[in-house]
C-alpha atoms as a PDB file:
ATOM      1  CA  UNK A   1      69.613 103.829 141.742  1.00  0.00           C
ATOM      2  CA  UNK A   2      73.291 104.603 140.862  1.00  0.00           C
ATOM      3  CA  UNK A   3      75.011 101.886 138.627  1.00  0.00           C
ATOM      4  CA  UNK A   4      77.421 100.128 140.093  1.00  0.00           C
ATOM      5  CA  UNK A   5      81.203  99.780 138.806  1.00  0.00           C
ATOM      6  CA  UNK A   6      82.764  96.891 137.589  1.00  0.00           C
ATOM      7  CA  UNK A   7      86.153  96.446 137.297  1.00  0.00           C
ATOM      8  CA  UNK A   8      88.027  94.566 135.128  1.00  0.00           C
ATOM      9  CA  UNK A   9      90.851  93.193 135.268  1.00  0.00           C
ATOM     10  CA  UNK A  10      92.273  92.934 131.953  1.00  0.00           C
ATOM     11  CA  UNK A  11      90.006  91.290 128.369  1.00  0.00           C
ATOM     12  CA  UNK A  12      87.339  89.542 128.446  1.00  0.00           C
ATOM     13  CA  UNK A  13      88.117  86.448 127.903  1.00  0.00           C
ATOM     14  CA  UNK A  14      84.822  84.502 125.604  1.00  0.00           C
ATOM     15  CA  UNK A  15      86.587  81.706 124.409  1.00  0.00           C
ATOM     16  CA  UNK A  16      90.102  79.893 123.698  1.00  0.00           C
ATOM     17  CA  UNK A  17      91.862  80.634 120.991  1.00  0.00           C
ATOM     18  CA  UNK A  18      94.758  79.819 118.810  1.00  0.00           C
ATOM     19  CA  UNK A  19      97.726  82.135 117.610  1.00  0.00           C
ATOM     20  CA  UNK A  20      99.565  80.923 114.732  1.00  0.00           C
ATOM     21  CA  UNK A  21     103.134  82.546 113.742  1.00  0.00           C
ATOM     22  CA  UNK A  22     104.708  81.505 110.764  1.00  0.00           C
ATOM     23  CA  UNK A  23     108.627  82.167 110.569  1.00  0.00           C
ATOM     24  CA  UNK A  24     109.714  81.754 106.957  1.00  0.00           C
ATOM     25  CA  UNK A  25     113.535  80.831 105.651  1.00  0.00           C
ATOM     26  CA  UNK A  26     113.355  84.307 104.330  1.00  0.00           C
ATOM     27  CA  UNK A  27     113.534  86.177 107.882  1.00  0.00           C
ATOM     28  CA  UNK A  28     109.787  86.850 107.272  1.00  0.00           C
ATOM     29  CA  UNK A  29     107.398  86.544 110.143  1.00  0.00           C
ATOM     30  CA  UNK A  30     103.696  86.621 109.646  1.00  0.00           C
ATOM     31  CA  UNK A  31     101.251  86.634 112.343  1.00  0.00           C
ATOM     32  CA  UNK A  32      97.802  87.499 113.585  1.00  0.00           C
ATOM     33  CA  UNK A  33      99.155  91.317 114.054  1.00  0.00           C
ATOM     34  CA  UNK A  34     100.746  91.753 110.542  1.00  0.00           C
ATOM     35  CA  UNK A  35      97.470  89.855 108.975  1.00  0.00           C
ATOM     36  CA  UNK A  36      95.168  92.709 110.952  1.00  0.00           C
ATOM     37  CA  UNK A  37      97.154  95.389 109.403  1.00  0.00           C
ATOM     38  CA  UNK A  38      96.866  93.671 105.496  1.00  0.00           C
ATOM     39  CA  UNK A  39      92.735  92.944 106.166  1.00  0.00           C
ATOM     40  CA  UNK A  40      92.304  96.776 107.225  1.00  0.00           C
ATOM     41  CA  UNK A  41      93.842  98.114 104.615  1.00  0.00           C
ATOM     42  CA  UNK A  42      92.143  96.234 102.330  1.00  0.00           C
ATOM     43  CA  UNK A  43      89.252  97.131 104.212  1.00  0.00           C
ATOM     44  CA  UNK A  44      89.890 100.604 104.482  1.00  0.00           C
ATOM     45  CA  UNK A  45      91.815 101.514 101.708  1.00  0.00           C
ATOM     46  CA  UNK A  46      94.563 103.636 103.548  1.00  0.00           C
ATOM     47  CA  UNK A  47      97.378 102.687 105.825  1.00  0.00           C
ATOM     48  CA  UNK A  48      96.470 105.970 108.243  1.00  0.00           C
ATOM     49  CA  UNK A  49      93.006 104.477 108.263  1.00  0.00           C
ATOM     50  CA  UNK A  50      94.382 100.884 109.300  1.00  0.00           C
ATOM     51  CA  UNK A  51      96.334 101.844 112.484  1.00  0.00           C
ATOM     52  CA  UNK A  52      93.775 104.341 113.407  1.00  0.00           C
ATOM     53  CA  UNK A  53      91.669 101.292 113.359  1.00  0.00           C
ATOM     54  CA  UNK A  54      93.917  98.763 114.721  1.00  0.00           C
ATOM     55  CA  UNK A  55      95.210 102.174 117.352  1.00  0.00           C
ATOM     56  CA  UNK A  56      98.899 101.816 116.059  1.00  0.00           C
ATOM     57  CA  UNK A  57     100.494 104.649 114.941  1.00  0.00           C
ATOM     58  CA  UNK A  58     101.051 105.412 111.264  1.00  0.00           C
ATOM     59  CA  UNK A  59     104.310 104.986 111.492  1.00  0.00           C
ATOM     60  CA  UNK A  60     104.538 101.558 113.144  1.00  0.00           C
ATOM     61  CA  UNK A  61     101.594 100.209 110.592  1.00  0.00           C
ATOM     62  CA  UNK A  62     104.263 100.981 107.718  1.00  0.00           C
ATOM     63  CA  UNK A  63     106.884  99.708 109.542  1.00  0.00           C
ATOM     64  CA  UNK A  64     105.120  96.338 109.604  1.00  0.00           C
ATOM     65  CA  UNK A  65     104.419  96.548 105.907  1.00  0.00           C
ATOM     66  CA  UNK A  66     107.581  97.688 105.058  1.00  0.00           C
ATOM     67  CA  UNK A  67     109.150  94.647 107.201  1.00  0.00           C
ATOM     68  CA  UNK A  68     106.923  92.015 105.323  1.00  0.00           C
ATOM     69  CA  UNK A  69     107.863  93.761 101.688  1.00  0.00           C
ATOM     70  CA  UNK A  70     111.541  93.417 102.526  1.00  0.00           C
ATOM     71  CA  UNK A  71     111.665  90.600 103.632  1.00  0.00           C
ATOM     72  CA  UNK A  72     109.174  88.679 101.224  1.00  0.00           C
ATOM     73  CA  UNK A  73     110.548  90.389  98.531  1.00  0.00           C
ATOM     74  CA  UNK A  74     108.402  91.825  97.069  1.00  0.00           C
ATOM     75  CA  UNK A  75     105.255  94.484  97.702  1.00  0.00           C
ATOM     76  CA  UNK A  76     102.144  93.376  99.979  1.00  0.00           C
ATOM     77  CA  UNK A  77     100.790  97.029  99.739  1.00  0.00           C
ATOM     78  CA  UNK A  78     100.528  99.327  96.696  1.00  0.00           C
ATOM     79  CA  UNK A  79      99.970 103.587  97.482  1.00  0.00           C
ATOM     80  CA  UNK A  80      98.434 105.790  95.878  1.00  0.00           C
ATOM     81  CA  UNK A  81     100.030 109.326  96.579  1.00  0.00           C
ATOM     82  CA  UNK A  82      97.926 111.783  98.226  1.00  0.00           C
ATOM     83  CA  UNK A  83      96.867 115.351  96.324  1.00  0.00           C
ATOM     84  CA  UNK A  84      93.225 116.908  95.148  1.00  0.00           C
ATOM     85  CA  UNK A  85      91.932 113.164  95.098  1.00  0.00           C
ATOM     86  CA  UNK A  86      93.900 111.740  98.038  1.00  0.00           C
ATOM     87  CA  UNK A  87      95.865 108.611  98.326  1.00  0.00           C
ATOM     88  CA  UNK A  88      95.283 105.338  99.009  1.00  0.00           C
ATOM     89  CA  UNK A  89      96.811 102.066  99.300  1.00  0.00           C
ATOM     90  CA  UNK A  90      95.235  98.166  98.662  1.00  0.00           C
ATOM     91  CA  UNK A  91      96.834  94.871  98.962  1.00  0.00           C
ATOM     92  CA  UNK A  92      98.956  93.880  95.727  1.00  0.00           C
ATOM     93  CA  UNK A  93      98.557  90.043  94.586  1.00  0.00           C
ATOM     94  CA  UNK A  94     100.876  88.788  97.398  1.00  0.00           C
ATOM     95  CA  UNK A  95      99.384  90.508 100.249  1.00  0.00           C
ATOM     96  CA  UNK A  96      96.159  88.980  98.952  1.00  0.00           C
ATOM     97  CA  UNK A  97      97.756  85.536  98.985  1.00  0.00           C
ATOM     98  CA  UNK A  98      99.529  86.145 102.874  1.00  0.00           C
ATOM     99  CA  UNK A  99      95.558  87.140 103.969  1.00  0.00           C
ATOM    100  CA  UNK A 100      94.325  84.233 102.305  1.00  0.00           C
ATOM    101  CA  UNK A 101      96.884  81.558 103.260  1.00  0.00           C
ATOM    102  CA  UNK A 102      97.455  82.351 107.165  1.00  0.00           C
ATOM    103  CA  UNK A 103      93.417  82.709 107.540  1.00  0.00           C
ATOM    104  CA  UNK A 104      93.457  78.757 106.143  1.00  0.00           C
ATOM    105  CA  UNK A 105      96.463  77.647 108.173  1.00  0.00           C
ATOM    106  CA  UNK A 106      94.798  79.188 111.273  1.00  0.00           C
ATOM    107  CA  UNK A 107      91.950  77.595 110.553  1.00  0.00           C
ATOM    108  CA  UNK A 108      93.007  73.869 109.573  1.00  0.00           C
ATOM    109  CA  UNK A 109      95.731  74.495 113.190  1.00  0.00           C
ATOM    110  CA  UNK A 110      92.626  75.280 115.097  1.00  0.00           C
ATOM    111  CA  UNK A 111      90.545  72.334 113.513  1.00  0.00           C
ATOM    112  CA  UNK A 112      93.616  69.910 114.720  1.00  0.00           C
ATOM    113  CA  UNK A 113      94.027  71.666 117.490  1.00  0.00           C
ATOM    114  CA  UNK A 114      90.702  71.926 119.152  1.00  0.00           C
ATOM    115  CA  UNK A 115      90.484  68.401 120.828  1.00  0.00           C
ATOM    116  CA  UNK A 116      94.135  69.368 122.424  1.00  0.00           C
ATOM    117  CA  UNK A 117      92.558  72.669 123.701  1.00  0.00           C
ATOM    118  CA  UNK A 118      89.587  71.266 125.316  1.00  0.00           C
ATOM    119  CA  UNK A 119      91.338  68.854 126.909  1.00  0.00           C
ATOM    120  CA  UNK A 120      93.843  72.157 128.168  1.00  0.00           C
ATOM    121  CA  UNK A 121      91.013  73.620 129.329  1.00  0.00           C
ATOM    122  CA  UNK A 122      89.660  70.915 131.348  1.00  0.00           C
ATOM    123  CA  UNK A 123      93.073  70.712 132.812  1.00  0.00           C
ATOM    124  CA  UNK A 124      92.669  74.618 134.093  1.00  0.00           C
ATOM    125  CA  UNK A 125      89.074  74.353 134.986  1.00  0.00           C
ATOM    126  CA  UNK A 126      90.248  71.445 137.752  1.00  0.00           C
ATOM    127  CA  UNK A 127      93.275  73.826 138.440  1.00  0.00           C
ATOM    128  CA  UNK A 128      90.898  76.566 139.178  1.00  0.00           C
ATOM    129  CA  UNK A 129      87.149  76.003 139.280  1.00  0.00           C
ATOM    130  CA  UNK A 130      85.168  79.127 139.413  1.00  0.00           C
END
């Protein structure tokens, strides 16, 4: 028996979800994309490795780290340079502390958020039942 095609249109979609932007005084704007790019190079320790992951390119992965250092002020990401050993780069103090505090404002938004949400999706589901 041949298996049958499915086609999608578009993701999956498995739940709601909320996504947070924070625009600071400072021109800086940190959201879920810039936060993906810090946690894999932290996980990965390279910033090649990180948009391979996230499938950016290289260049547009340091362009978003190079945004947030300018206009923080300071470094999120510290390299390594390449040679015998090869590079590397990992989170600095204050890319630690942007990781940390956007995971806990998403997650205290989506705490306040979630009876709001439900009640959205309620307000779909009699929009559009299945």
């Amino acid at each position: 028996m041949a298996a049958s095609k499915i086609k999608h249109s578009g993701p999956v979609k498995t739940a709601n979800r909320l996504s947070i932007r924070v625009d600071l005084v400072s021109g800086a704007r940190i959201g879920p994309g810039k936060v993906a790019v810090l946690e894999e190079i932290a996980r990965s320790g390279s910033i090649s490795a990180a948009g391979r992951a996230l499938r950016i390119s290289y260049r547009r992965t340091w362009e978003l780290v190079e945004d947030m250092n300018a206009k923080l002020g300071a470094p999120v990401v510290q390299t390594a340079a390449g040679g015998s050993g090869g590079g590397g780069a990992s989170l600095t103090e204050l890319g630690q502390a942007i990781v940390t505090r956007y995971r806990a404002i998403e997650n205290d938004c989506a705490t306040a958020a979630r009876k709001h949400i439900a009640a959205l999706q309620r307000l779909s589901d009699r929009e559009h039942p299945s």
